[in-house]
C-alpha atoms as a PDB file:
ATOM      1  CA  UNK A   1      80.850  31.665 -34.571  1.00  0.00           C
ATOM      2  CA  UNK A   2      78.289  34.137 -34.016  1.00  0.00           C
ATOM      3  CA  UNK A   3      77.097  33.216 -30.356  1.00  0.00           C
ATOM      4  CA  UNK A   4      76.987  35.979 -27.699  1.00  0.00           C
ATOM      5  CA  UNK A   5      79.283  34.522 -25.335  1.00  0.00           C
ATOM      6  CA  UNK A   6      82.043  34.981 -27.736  1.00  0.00           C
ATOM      7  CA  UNK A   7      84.302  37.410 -26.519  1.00  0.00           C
ATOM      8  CA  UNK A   8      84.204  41.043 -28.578  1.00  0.00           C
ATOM      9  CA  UNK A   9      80.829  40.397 -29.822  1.00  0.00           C
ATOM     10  CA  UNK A  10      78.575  42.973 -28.724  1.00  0.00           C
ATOM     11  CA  UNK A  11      74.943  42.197 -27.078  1.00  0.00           C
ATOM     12  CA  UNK A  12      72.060  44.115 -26.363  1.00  0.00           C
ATOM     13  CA  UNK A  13      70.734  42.956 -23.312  1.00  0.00           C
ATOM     14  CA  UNK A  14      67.730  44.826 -23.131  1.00  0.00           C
ATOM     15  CA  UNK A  15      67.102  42.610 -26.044  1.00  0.00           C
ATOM     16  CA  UNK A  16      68.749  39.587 -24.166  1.00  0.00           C
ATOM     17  CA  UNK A  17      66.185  40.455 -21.342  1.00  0.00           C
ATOM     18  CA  UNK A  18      63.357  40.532 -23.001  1.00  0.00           C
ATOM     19  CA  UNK A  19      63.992  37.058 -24.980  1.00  0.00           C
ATOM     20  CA  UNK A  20      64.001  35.689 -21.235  1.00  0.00           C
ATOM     21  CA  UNK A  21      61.057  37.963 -20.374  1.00  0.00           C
ATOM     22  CA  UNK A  22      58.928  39.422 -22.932  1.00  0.00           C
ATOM     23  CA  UNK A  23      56.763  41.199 -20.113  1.00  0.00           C
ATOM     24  CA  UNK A  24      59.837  42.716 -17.937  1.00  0.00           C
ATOM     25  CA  UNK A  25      58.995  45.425 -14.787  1.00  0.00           C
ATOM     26  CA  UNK A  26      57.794  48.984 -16.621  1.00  0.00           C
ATOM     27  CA  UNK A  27      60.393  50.325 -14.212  1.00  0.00           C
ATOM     28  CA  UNK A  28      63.432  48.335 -15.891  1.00  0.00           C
ATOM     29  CA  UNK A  29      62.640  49.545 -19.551  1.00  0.00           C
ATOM     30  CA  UNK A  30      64.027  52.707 -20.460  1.00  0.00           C
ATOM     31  CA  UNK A  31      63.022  55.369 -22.618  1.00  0.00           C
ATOM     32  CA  UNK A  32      61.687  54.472 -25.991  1.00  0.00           C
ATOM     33  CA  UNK A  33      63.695  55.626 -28.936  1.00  0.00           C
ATOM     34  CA  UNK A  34      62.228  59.265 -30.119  1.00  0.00           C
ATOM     35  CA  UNK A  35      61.363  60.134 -26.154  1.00  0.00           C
ATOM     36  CA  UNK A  36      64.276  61.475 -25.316  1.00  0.00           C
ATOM     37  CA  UNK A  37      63.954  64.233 -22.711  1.00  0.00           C
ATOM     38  CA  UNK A  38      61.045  62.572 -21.363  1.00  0.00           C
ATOM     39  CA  UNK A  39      60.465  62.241 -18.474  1.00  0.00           C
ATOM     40  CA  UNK A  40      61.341  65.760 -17.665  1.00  0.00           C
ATOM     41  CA  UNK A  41      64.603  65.602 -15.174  1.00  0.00           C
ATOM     42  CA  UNK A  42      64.170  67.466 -11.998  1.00  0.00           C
ATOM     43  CA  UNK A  43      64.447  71.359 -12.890  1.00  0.00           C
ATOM     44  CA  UNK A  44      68.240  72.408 -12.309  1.00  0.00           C
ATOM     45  CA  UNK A  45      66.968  75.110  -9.191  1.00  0.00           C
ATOM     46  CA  UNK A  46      65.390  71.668  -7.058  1.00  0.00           C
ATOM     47  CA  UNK A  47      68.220  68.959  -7.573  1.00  0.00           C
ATOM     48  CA  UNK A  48      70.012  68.630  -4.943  1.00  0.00           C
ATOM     49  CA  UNK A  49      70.540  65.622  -2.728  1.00  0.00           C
ATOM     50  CA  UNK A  50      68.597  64.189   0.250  1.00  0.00           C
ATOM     51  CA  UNK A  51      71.955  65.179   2.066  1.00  0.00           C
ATOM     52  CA  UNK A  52      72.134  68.791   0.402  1.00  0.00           C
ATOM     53  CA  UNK A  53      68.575  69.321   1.910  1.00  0.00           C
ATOM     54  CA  UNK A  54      70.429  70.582   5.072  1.00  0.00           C
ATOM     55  CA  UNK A  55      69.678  70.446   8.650  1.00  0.00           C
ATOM     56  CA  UNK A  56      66.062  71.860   8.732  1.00  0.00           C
ATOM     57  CA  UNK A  57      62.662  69.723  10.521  1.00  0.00           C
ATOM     58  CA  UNK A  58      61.726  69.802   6.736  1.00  0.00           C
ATOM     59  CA  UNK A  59      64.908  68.034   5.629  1.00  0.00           C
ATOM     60  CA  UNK A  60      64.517  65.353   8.679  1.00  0.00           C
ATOM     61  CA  UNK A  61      61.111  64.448   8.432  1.00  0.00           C
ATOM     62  CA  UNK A  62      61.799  64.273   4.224  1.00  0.00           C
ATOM     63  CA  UNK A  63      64.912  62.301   5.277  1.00  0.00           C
ATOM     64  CA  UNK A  64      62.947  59.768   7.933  1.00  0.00           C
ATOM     65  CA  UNK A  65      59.788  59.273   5.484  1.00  0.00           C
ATOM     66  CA  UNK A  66      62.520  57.879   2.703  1.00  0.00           C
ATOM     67  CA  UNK A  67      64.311  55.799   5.548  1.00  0.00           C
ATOM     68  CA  UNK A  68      61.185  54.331   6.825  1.00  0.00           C
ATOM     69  CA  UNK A  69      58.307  54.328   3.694  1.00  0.00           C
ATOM     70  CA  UNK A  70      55.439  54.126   6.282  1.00  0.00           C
ATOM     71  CA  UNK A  71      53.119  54.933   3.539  1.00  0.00           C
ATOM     72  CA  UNK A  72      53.642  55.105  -0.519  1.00  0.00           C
ATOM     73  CA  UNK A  73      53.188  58.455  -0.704  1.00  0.00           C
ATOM     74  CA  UNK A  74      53.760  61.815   0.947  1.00  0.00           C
ATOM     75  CA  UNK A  75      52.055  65.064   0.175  1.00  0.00           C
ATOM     76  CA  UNK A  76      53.514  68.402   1.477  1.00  0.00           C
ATOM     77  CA  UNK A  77      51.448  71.234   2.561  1.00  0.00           C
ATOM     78  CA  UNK A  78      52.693  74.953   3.242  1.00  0.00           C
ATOM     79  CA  UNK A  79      53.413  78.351   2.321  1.00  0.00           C
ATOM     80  CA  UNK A  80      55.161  79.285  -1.422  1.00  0.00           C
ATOM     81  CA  UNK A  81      59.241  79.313  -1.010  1.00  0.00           C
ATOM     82  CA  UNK A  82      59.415  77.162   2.223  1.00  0.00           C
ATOM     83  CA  UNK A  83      60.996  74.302   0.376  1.00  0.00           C
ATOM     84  CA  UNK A  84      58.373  72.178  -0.820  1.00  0.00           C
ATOM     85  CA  UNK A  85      60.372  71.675  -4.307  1.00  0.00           C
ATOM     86  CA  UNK A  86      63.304  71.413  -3.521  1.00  0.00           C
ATOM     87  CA  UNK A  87      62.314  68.461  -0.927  1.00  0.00           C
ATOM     88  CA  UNK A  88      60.825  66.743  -3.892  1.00  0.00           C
ATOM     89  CA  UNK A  89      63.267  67.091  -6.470  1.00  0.00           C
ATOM     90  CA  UNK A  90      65.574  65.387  -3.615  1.00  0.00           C
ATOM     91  CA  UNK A  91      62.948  62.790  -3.588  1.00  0.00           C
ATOM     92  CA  UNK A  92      62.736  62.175  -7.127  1.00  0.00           C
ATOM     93  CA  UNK A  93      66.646  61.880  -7.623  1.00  0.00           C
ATOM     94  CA  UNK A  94      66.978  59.806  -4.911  1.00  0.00           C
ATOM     95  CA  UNK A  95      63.789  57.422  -6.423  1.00  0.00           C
ATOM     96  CA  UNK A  96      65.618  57.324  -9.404  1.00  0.00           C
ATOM     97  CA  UNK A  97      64.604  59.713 -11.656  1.00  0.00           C
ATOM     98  CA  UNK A  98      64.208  60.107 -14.927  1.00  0.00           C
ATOM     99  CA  UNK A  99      63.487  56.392 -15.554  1.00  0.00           C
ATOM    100  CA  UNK A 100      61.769  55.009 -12.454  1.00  0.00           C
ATOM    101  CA  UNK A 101      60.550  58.744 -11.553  1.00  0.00           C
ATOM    102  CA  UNK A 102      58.788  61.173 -13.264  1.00  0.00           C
ATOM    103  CA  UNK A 103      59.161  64.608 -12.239  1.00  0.00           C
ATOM    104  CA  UNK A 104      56.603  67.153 -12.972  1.00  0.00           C
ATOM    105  CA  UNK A 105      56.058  70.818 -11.800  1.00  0.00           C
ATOM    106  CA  UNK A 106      52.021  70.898 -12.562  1.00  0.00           C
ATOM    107  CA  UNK A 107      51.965  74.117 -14.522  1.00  0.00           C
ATOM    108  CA  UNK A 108      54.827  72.036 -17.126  1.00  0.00           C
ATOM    109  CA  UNK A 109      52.735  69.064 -16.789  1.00  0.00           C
ATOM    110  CA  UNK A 110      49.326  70.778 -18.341  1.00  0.00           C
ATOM    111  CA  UNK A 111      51.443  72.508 -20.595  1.00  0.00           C
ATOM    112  CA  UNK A 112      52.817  69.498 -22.435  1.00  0.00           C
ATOM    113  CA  UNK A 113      48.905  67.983 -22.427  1.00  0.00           C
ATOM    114  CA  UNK A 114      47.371  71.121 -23.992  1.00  0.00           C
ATOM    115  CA  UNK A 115      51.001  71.059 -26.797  1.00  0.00           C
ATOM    116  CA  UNK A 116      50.323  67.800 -27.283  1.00  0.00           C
ATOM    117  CA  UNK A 117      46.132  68.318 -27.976  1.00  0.00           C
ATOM    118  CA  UNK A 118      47.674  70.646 -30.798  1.00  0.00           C
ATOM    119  CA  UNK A 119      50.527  68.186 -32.132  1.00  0.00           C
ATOM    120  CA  UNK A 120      49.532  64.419 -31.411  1.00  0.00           C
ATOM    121  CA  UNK A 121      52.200  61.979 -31.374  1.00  0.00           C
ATOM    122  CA  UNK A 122      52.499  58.791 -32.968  1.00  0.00           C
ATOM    123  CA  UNK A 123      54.333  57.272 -30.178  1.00  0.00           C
ATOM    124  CA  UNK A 124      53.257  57.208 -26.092  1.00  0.00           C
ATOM    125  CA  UNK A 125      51.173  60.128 -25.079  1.00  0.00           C
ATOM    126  CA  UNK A 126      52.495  61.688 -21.839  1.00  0.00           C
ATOM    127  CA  UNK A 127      49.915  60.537 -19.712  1.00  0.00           C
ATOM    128  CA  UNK A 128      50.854  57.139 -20.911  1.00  0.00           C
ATOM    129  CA  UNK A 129      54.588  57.619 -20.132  1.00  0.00           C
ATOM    130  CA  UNK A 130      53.446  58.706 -17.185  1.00  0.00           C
ATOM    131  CA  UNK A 131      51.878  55.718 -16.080  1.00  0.00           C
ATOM    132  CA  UNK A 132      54.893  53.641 -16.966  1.00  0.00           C
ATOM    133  CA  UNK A 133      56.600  54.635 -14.086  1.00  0.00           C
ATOM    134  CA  UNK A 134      57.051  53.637 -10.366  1.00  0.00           C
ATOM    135  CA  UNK A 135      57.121  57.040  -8.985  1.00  0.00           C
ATOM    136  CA  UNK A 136      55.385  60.421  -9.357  1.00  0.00           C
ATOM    137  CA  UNK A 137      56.267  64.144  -8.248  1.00  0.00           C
ATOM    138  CA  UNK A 138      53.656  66.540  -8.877  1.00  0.00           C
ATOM    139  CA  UNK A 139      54.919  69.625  -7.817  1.00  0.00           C
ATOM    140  CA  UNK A 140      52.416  72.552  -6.851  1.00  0.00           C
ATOM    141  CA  UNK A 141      49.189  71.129  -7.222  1.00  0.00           C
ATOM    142  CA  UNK A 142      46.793  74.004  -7.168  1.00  0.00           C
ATOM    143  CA  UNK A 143      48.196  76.337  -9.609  1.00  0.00           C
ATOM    144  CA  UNK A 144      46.522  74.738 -12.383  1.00  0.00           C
ATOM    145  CA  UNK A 145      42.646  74.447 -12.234  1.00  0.00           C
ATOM    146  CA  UNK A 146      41.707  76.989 -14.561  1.00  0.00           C
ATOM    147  CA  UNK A 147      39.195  74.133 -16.402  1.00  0.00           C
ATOM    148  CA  UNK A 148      37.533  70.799 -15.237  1.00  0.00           C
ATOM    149  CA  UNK A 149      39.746  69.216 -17.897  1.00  0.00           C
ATOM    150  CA  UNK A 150      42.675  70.369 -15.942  1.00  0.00           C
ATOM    151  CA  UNK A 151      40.938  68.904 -12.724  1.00  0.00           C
ATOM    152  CA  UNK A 152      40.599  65.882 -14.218  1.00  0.00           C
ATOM    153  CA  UNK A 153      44.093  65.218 -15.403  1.00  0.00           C
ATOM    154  CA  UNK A 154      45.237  65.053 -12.024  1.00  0.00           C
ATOM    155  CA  UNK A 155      42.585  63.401 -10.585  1.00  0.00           C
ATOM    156  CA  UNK A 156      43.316  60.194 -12.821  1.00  0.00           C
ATOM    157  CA  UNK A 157      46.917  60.568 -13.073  1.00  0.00           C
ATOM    158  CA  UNK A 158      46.204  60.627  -8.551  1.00  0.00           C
ATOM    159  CA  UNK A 159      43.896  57.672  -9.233  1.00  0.00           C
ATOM    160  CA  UNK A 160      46.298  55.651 -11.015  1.00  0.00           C
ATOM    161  CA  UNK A 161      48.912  55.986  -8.413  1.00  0.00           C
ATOM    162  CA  UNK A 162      46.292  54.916  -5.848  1.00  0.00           C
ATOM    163  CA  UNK A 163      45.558  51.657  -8.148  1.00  0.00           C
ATOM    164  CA  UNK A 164      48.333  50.603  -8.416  1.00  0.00           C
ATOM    165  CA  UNK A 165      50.172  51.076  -5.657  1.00  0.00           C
ATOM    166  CA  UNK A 166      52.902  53.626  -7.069  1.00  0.00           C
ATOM    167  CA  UNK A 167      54.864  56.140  -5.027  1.00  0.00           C
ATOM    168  CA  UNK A 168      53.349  59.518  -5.292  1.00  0.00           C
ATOM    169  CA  UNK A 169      55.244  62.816  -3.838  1.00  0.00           C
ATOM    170  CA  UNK A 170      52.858  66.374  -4.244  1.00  0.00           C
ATOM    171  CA  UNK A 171      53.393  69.312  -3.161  1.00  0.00           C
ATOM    172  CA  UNK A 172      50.879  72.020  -2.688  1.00  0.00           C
ATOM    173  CA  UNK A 173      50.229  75.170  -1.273  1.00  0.00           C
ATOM    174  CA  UNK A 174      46.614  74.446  -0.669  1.00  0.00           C
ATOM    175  CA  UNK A 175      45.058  73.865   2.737  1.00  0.00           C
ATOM    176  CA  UNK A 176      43.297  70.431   3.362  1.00  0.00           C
ATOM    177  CA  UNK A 177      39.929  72.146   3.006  1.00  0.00           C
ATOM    178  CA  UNK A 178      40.391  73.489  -0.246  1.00  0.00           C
ATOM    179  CA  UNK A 179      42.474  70.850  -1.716  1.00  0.00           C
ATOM    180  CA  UNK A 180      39.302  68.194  -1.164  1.00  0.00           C
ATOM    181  CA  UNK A 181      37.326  71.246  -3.217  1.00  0.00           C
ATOM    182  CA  UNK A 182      40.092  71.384  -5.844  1.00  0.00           C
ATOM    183  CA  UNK A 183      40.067  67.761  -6.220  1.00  0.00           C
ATOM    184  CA  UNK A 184      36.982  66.309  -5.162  1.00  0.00           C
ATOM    185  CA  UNK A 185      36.457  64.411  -2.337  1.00  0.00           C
ATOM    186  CA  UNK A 186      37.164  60.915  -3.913  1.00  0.00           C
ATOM    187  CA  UNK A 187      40.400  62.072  -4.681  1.00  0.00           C
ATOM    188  CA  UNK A 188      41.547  63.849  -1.489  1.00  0.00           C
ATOM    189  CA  UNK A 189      40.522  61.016   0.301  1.00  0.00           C
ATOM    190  CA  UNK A 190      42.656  58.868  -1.536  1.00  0.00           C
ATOM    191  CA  UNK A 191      45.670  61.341  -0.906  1.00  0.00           C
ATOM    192  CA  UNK A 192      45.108  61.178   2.774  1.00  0.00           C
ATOM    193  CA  UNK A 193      45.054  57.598   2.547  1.00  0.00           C
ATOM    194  CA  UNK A 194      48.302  56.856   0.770  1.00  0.00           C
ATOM    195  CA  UNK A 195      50.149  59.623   1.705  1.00  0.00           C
ATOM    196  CA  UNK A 196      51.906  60.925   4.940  1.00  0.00           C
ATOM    197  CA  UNK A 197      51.271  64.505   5.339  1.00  0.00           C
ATOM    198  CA  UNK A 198      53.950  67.301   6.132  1.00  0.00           C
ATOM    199  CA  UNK A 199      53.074  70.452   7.115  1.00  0.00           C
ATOM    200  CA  UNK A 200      56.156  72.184   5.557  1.00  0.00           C
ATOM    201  CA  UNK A 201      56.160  76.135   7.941  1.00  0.00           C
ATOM    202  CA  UNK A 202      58.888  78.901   7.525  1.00  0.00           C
ATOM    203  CA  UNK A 203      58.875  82.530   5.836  1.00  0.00           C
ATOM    204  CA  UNK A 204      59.363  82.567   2.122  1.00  0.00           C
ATOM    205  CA  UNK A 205      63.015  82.199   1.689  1.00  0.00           C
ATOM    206  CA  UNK A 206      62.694  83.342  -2.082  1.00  0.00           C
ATOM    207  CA  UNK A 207      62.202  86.876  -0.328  1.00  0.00           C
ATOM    208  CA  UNK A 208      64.574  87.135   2.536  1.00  0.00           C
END
């Protein structure tokens, strides 16, 4: 008797699931074998939980915009070491990362593009893997717009977000005015529309 309800016998049910449906949610398929460490986990430094974010009008209005969702994304704005990152690695643990959230620090992201320019993979490229997911942290936009390839990269990866409806988190140290001219117009636009802004304030706390 080889059928799966028999007790001991051992069943894959992401094989199970997709007999039932061969086109399941991208968010309920996990990594692909030969991806592992993809997508990159929240960097040790920024994990901590929504609760570990503290008392601060940072952690509250972080806290409130995951409560509520009034819009599908939320971009902070401020100063370097006033906890932008650390907010958003709480976000992307809490939205379930690594398999329903990707998590990438924008220097690491452009990084792994230009590697994998030099070293192409047979498999997903990262843009693609990417994609596959419900949520997005791109932390420090602005840090990385040394080319108009570089531009561009985050301008579709912002694009596809907007598409199709996915959460996005950024994080920038950029002020409105020159995040439109980093971006483009088309692009900050769509950031202002999807996104509730935060004004993150405070003294650099990686120097006190």
């Amino acid at each position: 008797m080889s059928s799966p309800e028999r007790i001991g016998h051992v069943v894959n049910l992401d094989s199970a699931r997709k007999t039932v449906d061969p086109t399941p949610p991208i968010i309920e398929v996990p990594d692909q074998p030969g991806e592992t460490g993809f997508p990159p986990r929240v960097p040790p430094r920024y994990a901590r939980t929504l609760d570990q974010l503290g008392d601060t009008p940072t952690a509250k209005a972080v806290c409130n915009w995951v409560a509520d969702r009034p819009t599908s994304g939320l971009l902070m704005v401020g100063p370097v070491g006033t906890g932008k990152s650390t907010a958003a690695g709480a976000i992307g643990l809490h939205l379930g990362a690594p398999y329903r959230c990707s998590y990438w620090p924008v220097p690491d992201l452009i990084a792994a593009l230009k590697d994998e320019m030099h070293n192409p993979t047979d498999g997903y490229t990262v843009a693609q893997k990417i994609k596959r997911r419900s949520a997005l942290v791109l932390d420090d936009i602005g840090t990385e717009h040394d080319t108009d390839w570089q531009r561009k990269v985050l301008i579709d990866l912002i694009a596809h977000a907007y598409d199709q409806q996915h959460t996005l988190i950024a994080t920038t140290n950029l002020a409105p005015a020159d995040l439109e001219r980093a971006l483009g117009e088309r692009t900050a636009s769509r950031l202002v529309e999807i996104c509730t802004l935060l004004a993150v304030t405070g003294n650099d706390r990686r120097r006190a």
